[in-house]
N, C-alpha and C. Protein backbone atom coordinates (compact mmCIF):
# COMPACT_ATOMS: atom_id res chain seq x y z
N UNK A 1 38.58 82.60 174.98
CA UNK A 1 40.03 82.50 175.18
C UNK A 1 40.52 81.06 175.02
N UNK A 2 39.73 80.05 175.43
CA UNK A 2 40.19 78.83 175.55
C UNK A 2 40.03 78.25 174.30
N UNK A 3 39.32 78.79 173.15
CA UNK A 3 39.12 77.93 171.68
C UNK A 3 40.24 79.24 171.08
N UNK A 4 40.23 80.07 171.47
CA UNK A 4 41.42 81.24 170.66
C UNK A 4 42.71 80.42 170.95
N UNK A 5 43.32 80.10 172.21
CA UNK A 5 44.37 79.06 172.42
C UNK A 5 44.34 78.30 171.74
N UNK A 6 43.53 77.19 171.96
CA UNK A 6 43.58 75.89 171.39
C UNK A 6 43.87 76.40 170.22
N UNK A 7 42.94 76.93 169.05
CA UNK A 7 43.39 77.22 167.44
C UNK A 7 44.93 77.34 167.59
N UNK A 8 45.57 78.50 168.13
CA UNK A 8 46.76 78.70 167.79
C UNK A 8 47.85 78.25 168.03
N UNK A 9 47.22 77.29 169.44
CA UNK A 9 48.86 76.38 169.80
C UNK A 9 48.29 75.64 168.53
N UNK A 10 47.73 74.67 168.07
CA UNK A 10 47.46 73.60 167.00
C UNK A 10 48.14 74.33 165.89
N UNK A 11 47.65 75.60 165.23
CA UNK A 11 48.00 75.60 163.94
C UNK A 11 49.65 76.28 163.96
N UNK A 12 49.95 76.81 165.60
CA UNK A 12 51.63 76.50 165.21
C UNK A 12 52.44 75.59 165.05
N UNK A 13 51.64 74.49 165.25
CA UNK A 13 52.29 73.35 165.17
C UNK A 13 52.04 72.64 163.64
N UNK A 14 50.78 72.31 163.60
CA UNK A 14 50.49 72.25 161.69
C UNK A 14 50.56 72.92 160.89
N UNK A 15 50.59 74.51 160.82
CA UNK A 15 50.97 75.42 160.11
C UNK A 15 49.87 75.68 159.41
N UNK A 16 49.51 77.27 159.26
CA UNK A 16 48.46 77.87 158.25
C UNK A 16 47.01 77.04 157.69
N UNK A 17 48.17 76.62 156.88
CA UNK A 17 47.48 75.52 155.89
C UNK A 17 46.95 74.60 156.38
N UNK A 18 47.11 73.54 157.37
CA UNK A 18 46.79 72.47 157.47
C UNK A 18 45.88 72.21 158.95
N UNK A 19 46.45 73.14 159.75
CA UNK A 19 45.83 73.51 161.51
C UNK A 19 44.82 73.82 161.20
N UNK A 20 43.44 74.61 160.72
CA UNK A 20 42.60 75.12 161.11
C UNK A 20 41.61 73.93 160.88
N UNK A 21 41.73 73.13 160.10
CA UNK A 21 40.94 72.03 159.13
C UNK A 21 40.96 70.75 160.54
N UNK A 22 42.15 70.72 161.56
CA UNK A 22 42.26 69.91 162.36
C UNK A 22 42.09 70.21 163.73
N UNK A 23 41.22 71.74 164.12
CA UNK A 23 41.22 72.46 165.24
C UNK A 23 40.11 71.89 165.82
N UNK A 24 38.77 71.54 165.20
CA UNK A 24 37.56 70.95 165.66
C UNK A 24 37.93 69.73 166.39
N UNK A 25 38.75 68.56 165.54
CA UNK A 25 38.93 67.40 166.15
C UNK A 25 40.00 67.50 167.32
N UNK A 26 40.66 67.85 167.19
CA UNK A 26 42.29 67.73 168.07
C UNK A 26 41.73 68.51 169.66
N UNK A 27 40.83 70.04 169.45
CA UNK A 27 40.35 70.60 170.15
C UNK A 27 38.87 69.86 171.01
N UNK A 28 38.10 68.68 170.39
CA UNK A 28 37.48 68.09 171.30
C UNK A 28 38.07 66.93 171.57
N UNK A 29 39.01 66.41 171.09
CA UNK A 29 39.85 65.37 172.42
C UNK A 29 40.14 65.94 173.27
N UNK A 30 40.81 66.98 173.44
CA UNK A 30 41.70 68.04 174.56
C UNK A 30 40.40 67.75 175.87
N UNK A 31 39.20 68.46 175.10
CA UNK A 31 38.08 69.09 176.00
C UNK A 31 37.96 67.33 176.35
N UNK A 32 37.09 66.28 175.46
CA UNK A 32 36.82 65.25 176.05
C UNK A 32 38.01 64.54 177.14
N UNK A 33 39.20 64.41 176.76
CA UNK A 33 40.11 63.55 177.88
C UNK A 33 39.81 64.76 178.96
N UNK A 34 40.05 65.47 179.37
CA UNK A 34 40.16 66.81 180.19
C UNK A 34 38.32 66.50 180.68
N UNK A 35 37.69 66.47 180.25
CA UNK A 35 36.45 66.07 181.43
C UNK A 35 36.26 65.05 181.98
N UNK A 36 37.02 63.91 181.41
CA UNK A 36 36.87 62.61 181.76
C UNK A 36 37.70 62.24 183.24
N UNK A 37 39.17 63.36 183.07
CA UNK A 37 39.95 62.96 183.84
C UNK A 37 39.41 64.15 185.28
N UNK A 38 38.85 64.63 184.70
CA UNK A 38 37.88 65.92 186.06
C UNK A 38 37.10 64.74 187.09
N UNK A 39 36.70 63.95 186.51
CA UNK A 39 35.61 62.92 187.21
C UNK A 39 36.62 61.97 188.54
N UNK A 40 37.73 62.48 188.09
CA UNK A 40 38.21 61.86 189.44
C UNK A 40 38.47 62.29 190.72
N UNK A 41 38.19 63.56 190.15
CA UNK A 41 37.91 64.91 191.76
C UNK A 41 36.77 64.74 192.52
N UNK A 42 35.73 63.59 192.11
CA UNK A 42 34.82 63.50 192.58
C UNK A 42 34.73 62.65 193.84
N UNK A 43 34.34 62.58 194.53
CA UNK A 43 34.57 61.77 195.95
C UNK A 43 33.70 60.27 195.40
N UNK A 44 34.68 59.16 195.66
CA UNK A 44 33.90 57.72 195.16
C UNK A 44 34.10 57.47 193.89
N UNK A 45 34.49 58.60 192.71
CA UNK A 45 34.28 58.48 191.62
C UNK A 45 35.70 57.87 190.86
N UNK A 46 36.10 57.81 189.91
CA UNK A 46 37.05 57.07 189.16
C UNK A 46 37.04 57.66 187.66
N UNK A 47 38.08 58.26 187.37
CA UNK A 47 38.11 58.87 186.03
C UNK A 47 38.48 57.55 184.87
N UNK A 48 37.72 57.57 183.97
CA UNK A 48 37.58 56.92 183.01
C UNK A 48 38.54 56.15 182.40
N UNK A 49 39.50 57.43 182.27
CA UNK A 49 40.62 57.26 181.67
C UNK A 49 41.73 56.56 182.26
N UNK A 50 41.42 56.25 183.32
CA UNK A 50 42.55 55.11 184.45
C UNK A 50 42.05 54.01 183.81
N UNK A 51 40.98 53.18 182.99
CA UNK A 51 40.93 52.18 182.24
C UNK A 51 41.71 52.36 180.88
N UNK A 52 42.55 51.06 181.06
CA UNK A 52 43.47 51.08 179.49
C UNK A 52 42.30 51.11 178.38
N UNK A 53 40.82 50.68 178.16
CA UNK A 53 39.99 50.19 177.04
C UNK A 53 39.99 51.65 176.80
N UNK A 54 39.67 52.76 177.66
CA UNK A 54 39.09 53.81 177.33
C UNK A 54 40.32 54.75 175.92
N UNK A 55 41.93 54.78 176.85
CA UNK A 55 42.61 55.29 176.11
C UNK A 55 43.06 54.30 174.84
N UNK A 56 43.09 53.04 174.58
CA UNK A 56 43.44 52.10 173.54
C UNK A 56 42.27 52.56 172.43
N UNK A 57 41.14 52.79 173.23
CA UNK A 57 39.70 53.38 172.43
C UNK A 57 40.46 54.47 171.90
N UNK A 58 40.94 55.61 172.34
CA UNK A 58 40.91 56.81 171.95
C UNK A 58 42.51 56.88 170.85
N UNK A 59 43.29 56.23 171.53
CA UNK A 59 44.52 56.01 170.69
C UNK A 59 44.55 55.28 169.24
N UNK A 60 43.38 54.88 169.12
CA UNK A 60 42.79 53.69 168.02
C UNK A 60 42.46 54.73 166.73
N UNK A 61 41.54 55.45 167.30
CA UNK A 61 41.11 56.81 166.94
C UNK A 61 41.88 57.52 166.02
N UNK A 62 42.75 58.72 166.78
CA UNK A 62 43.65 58.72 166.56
C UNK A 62 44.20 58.36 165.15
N UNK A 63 44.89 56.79 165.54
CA UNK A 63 45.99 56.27 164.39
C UNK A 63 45.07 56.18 163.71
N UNK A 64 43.98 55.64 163.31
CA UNK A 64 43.23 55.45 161.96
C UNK A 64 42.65 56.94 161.58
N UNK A 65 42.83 57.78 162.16
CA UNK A 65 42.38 59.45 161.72
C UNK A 65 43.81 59.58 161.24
N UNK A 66 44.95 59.63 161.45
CA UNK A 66 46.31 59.73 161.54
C UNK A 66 46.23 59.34 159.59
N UNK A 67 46.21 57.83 159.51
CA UNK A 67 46.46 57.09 158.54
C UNK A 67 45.52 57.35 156.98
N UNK A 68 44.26 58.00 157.65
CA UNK A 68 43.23 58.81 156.55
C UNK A 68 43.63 60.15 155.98
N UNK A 69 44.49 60.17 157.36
CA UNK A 69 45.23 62.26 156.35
C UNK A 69 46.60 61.56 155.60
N UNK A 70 47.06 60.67 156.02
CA UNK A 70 47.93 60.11 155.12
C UNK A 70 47.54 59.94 153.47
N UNK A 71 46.50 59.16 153.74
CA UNK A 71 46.05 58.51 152.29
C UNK A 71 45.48 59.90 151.53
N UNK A 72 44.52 60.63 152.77
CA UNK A 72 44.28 61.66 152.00
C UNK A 72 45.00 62.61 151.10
N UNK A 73 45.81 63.34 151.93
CA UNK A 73 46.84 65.00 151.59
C UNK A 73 47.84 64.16 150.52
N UNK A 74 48.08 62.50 150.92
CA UNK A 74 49.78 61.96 150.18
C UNK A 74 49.32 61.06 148.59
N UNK A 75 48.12 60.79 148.96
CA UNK A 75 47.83 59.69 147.93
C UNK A 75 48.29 58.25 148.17
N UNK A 76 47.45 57.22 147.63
CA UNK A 76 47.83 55.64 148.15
C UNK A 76 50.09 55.79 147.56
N UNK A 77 50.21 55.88 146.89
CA UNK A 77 51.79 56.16 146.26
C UNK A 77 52.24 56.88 147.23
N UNK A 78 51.77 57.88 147.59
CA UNK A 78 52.39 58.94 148.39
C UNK A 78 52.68 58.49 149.67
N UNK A 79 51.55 58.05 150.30
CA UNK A 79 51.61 57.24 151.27
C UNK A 79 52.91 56.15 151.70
N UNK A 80 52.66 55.48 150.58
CA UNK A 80 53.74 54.26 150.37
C UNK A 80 55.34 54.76 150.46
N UNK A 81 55.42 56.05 149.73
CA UNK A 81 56.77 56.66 149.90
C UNK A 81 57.37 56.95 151.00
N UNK A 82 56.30 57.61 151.54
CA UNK A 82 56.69 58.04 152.82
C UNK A 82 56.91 57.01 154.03
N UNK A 83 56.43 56.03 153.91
CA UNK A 83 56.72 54.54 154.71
C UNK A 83 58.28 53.87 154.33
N UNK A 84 58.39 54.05 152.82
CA UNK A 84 59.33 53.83 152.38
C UNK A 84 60.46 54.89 152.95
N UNK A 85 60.48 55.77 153.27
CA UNK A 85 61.57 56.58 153.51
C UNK A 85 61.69 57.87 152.39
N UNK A 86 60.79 58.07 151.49
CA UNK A 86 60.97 58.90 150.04
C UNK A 86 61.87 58.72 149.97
N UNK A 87 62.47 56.96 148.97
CA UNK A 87 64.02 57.69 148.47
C UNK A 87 63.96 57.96 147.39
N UNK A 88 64.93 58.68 147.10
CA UNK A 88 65.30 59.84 146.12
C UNK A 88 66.65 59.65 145.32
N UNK A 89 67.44 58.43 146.19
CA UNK A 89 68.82 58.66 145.53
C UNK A 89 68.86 56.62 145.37
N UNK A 90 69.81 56.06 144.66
CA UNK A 90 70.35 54.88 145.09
C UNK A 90 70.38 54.43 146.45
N UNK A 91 70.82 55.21 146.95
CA UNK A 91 71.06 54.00 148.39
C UNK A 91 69.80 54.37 149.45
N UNK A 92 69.05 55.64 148.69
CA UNK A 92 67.63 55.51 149.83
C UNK A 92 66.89 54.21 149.02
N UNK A 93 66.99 53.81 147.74
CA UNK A 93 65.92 52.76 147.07
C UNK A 93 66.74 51.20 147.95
N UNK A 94 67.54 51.38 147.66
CA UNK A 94 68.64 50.35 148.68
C UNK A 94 68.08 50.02 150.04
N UNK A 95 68.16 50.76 150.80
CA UNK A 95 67.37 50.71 151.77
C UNK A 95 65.99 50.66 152.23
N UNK A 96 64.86 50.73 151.23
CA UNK A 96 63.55 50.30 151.30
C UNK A 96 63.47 49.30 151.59
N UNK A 97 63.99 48.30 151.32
CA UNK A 97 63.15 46.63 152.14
C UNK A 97 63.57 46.94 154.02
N UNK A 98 64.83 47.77 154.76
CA UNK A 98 64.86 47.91 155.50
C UNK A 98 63.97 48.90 156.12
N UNK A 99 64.09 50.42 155.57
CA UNK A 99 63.44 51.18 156.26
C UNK A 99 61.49 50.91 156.44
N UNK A 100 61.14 50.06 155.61
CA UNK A 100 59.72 50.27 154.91
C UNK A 100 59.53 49.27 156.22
N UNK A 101 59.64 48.28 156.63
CA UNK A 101 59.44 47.72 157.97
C UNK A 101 59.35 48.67 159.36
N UNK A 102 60.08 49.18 159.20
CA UNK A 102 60.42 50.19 160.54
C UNK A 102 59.45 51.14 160.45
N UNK A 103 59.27 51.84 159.41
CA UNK A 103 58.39 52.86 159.45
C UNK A 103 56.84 51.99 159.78
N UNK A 104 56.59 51.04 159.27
CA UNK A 104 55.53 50.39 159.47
C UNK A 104 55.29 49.84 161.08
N UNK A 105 56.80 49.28 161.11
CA UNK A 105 56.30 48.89 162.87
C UNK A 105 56.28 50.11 163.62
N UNK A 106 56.80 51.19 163.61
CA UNK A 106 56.71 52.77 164.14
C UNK A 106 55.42 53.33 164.41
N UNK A 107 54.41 52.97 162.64
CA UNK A 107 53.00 53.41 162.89
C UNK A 107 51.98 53.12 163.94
N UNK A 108 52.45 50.99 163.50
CA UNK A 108 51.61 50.07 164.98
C UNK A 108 52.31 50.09 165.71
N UNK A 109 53.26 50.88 166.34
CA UNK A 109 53.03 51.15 167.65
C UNK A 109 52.56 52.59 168.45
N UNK A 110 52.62 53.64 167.39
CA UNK A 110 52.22 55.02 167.80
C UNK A 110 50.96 54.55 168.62
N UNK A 111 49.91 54.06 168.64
CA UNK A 111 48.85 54.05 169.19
C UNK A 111 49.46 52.82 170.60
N UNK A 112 49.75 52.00 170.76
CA UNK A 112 50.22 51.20 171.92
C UNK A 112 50.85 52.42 172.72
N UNK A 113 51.50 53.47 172.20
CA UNK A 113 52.47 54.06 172.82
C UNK A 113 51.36 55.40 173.73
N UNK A 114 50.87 55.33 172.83
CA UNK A 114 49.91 56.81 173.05
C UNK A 114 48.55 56.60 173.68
N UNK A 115 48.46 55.07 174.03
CA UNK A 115 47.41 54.66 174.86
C UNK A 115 48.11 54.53 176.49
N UNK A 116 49.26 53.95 176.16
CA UNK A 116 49.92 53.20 177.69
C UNK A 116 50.91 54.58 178.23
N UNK A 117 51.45 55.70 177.57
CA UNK A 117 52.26 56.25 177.87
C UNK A 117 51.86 56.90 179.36
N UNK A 118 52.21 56.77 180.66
CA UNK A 118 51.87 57.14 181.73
C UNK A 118 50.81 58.21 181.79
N UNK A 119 50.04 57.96 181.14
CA UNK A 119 48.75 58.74 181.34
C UNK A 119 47.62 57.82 182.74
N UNK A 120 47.85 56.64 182.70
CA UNK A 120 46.87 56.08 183.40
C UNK A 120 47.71 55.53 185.14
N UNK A 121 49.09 55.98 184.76
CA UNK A 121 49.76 55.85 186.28
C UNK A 121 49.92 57.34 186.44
N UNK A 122 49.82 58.33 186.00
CA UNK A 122 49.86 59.80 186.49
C UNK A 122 48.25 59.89 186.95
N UNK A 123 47.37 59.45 186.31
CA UNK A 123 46.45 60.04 186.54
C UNK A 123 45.71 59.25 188.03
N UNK A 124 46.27 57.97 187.99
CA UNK A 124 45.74 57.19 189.26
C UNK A 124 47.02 57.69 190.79
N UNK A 125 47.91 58.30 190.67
CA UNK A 125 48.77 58.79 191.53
C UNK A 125 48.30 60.05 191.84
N UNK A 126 47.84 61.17 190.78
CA UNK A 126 47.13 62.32 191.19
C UNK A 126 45.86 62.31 191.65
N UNK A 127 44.96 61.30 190.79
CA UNK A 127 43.27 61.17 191.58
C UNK A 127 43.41 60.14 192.94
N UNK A 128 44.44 59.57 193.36
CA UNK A 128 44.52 58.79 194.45
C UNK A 128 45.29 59.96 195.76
N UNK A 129 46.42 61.03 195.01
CA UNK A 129 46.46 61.80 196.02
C UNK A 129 45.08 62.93 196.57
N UNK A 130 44.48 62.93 195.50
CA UNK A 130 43.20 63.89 195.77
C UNK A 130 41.97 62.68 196.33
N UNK A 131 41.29 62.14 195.63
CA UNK A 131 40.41 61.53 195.55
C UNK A 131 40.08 60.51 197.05
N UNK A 132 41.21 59.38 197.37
CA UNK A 132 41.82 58.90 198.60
C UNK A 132 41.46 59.56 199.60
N UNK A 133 42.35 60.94 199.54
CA UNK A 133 42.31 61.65 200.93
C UNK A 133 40.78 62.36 200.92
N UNK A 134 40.15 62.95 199.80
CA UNK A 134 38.65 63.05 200.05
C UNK A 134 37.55 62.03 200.45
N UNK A 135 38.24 61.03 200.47
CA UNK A 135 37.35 59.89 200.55
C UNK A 135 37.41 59.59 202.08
N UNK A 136 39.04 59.95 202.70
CA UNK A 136 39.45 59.56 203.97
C UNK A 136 38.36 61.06 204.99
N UNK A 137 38.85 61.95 204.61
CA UNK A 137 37.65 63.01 205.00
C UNK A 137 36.54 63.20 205.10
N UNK A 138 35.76 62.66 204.74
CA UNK A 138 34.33 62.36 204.05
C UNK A 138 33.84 62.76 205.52
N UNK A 139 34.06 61.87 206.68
CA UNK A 139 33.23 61.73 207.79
C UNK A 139 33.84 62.68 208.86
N UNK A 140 35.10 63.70 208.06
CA UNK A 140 35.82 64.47 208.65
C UNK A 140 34.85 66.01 208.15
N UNK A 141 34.59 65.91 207.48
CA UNK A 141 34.04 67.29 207.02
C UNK A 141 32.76 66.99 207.62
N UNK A 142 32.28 66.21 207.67
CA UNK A 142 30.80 66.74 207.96
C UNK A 142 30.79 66.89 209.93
N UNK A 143 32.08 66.20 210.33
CA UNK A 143 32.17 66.83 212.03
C UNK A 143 32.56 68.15 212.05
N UNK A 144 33.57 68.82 211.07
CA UNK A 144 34.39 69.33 211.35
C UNK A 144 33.61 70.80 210.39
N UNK A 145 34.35 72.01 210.72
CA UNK A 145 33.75 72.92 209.60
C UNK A 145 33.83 72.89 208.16
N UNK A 146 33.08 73.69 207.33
CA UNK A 146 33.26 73.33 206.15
C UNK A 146 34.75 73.82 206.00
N UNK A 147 35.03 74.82 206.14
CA UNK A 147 36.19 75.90 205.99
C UNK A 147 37.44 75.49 206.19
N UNK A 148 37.30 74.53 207.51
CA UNK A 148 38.54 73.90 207.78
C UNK A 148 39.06 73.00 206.34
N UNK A 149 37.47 71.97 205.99
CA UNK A 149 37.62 70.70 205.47
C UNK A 149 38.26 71.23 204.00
N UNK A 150 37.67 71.84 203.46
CA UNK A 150 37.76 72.69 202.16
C UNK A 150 39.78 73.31 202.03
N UNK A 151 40.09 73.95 203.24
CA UNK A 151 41.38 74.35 203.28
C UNK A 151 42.45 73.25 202.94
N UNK A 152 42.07 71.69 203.56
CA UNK A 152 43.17 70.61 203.97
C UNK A 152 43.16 70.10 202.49
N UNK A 153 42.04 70.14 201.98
CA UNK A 153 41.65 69.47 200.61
C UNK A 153 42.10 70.65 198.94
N UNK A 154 42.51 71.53 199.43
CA UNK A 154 42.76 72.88 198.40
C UNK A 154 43.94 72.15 197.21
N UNK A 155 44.99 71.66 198.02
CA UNK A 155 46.70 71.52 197.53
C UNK A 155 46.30 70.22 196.72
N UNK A 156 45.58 69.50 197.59
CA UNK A 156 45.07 67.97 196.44
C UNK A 156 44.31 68.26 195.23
N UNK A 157 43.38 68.68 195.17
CA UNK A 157 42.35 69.34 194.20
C UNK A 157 43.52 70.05 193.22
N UNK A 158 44.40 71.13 193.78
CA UNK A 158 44.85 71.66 192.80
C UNK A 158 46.11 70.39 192.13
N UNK A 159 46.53 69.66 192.48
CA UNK A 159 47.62 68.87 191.99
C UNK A 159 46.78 67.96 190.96
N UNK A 160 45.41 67.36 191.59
CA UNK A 160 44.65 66.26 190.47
C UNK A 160 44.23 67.18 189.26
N UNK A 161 43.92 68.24 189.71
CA UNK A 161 43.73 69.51 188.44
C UNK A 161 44.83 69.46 187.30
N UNK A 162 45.70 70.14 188.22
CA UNK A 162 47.00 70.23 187.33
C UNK A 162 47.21 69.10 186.85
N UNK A 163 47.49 67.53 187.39
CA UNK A 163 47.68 66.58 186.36
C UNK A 163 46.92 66.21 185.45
N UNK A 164 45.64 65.94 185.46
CA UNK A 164 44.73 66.31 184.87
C UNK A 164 44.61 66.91 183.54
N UNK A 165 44.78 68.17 183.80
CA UNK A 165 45.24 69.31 182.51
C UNK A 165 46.45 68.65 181.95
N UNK A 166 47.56 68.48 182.30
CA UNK A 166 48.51 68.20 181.59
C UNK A 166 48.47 66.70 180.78
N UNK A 167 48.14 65.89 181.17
CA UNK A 167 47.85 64.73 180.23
C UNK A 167 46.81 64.75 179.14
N UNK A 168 46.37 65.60 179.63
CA UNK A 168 45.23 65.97 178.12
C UNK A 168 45.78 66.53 177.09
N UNK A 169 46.41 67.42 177.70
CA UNK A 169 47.23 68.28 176.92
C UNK A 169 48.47 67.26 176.45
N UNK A 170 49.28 66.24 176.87
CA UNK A 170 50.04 65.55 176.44
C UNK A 170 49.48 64.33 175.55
N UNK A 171 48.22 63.92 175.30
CA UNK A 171 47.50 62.83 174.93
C UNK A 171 47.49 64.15 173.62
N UNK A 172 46.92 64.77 172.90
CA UNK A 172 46.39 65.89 172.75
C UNK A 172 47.74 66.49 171.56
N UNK A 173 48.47 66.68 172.15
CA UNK A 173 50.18 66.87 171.45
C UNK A 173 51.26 66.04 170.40
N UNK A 174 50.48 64.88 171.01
CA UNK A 174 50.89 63.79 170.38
C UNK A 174 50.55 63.34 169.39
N UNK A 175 49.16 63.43 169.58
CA UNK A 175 48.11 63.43 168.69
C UNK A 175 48.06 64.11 167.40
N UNK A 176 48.26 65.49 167.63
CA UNK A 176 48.98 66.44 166.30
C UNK A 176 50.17 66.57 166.27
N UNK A 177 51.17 66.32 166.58
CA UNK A 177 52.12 65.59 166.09
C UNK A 177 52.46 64.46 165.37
N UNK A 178 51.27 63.01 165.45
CA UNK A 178 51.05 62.48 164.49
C UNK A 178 50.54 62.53 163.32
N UNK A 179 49.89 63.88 163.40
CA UNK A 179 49.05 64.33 162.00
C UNK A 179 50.12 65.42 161.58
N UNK A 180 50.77 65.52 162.04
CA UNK A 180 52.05 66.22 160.95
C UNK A 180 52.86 65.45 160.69
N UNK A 181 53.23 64.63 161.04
CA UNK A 181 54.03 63.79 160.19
C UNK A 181 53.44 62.66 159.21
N UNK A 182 52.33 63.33 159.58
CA UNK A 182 51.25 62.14 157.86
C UNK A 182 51.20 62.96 156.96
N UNK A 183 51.50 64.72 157.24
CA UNK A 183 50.83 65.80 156.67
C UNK A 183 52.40 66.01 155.40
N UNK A 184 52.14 66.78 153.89
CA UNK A 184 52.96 66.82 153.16
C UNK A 184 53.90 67.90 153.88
N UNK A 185 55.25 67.49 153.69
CA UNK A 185 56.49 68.66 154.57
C UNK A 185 56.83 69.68 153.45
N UNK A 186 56.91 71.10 154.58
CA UNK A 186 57.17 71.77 152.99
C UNK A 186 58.44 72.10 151.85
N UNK A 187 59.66 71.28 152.48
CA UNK A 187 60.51 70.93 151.69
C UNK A 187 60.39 70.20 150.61
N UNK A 188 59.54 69.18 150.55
CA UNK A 188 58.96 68.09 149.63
C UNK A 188 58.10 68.97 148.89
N UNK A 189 57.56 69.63 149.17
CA UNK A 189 56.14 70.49 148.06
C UNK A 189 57.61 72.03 147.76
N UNK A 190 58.77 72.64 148.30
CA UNK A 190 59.55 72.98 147.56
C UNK A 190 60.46 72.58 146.35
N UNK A 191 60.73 71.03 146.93
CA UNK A 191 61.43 70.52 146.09
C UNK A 191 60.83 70.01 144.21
N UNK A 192 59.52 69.77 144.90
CA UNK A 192 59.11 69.32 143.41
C UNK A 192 58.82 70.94 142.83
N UNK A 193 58.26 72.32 143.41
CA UNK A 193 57.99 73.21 142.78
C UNK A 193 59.80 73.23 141.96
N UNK A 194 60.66 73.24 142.39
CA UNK A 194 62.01 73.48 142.03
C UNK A 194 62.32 72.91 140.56
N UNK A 195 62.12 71.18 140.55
CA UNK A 195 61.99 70.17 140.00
C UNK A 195 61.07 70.98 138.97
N UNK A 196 59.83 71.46 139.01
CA UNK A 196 59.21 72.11 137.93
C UNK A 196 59.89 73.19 137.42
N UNK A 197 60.32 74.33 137.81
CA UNK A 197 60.78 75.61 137.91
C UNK A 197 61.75 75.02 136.26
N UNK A 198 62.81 74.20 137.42
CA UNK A 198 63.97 73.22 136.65
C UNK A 198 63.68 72.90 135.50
N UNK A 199 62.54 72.45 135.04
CA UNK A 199 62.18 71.82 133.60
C UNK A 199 61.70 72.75 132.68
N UNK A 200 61.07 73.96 133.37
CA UNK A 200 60.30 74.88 132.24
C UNK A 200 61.90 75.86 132.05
């Protein structure tokens, strides 16, 4: 059930064509951030991912996987267009010395953005509401019953869970979302079929 999900949220988002080819990778970040950030349910322990190196590591990733389906699916030209803005008319060629900057500073920062984006203050606010108070318990559970200790600790566990899951899933989203917008749009692969249609 959980790789049947994963495939199909991904390839509704990349579509047919392009999702299944990106289900392996996109689907073990999910799983890797998502175990990393589990490690903070652990009593003493510290999830990984509360270090900026770990996500700058993984966001790094990412943009240079990002920038290879670029070159790949668009071609070095293709590529370039699409930085450029594809213009198509006078005043989109007009506007290339402007837009072609922007799109470029846009790229270097997707990864700054997708390393720092409150993934590492959600996740130290949820493993500090769980983790903290297991830590404060520690010498409470072993006086006290298990049953009790286990009950007080349920609502924390489930909140570091739940945040947890969701930043993976938001690290994760973003992620293929950047690989669709490297990926060819299918207005652009209509327009040139048209453009052909047009000439024959």
């Amino acid at each position: 059930m959980a790789v049947e999900g994963s495939h199909n949220f991904i390839v509704d988002i990349l579509g047919p064509k392009y999702g299944p080819r990106y289900v392996p990778f996109l689907g073990t970040l999910f799983i890797y951030i998502l175990a990393m950030n589990l490690f903070g349910l652990i009593p003493f322990m510290d999830s990984p991912t509360s270090s900026l190196n770990v996500t700058v590591a993984l966001a790094l990733v990412v943009f240079i996987y990002s920038q290879y389906i670029g070159f790949r699916e668009l071609g070095p030209l293709g590529w370039l267009d699409h930085m450029a803005g594809n213009p198509r008319a006078a005043i989109g060629w007009a506007l290339v010395p402007l837009m072609l900057p922007i799109h470029l500073m846009g790229e270097l920062a997707k990864p700054i953005s997708l390393a720092c984006r409150s993934v590492r203050q959600h996740l130290r606010r949820g493993h500090a509401a769980g983790g903290v108070r297991l830590a404060r318990h520690h010498r409470a559970v072993v006086r006290r019953t298990c049953r009790s200790a286990c009950r007080s600790q349920l609502p924390f566990m489930f909140l570091a869970l739940l945040t947890s899951t969701l930043q993976a899933l938001v690290f994760t989203v973003l992620s293929t979302i950047y690989f669709l917008l490297m990926l060819p749009h299918d207005d652009h692969a209509h327009e040139h079929e048209g453009e052909a249609q047009h000439a024959h």
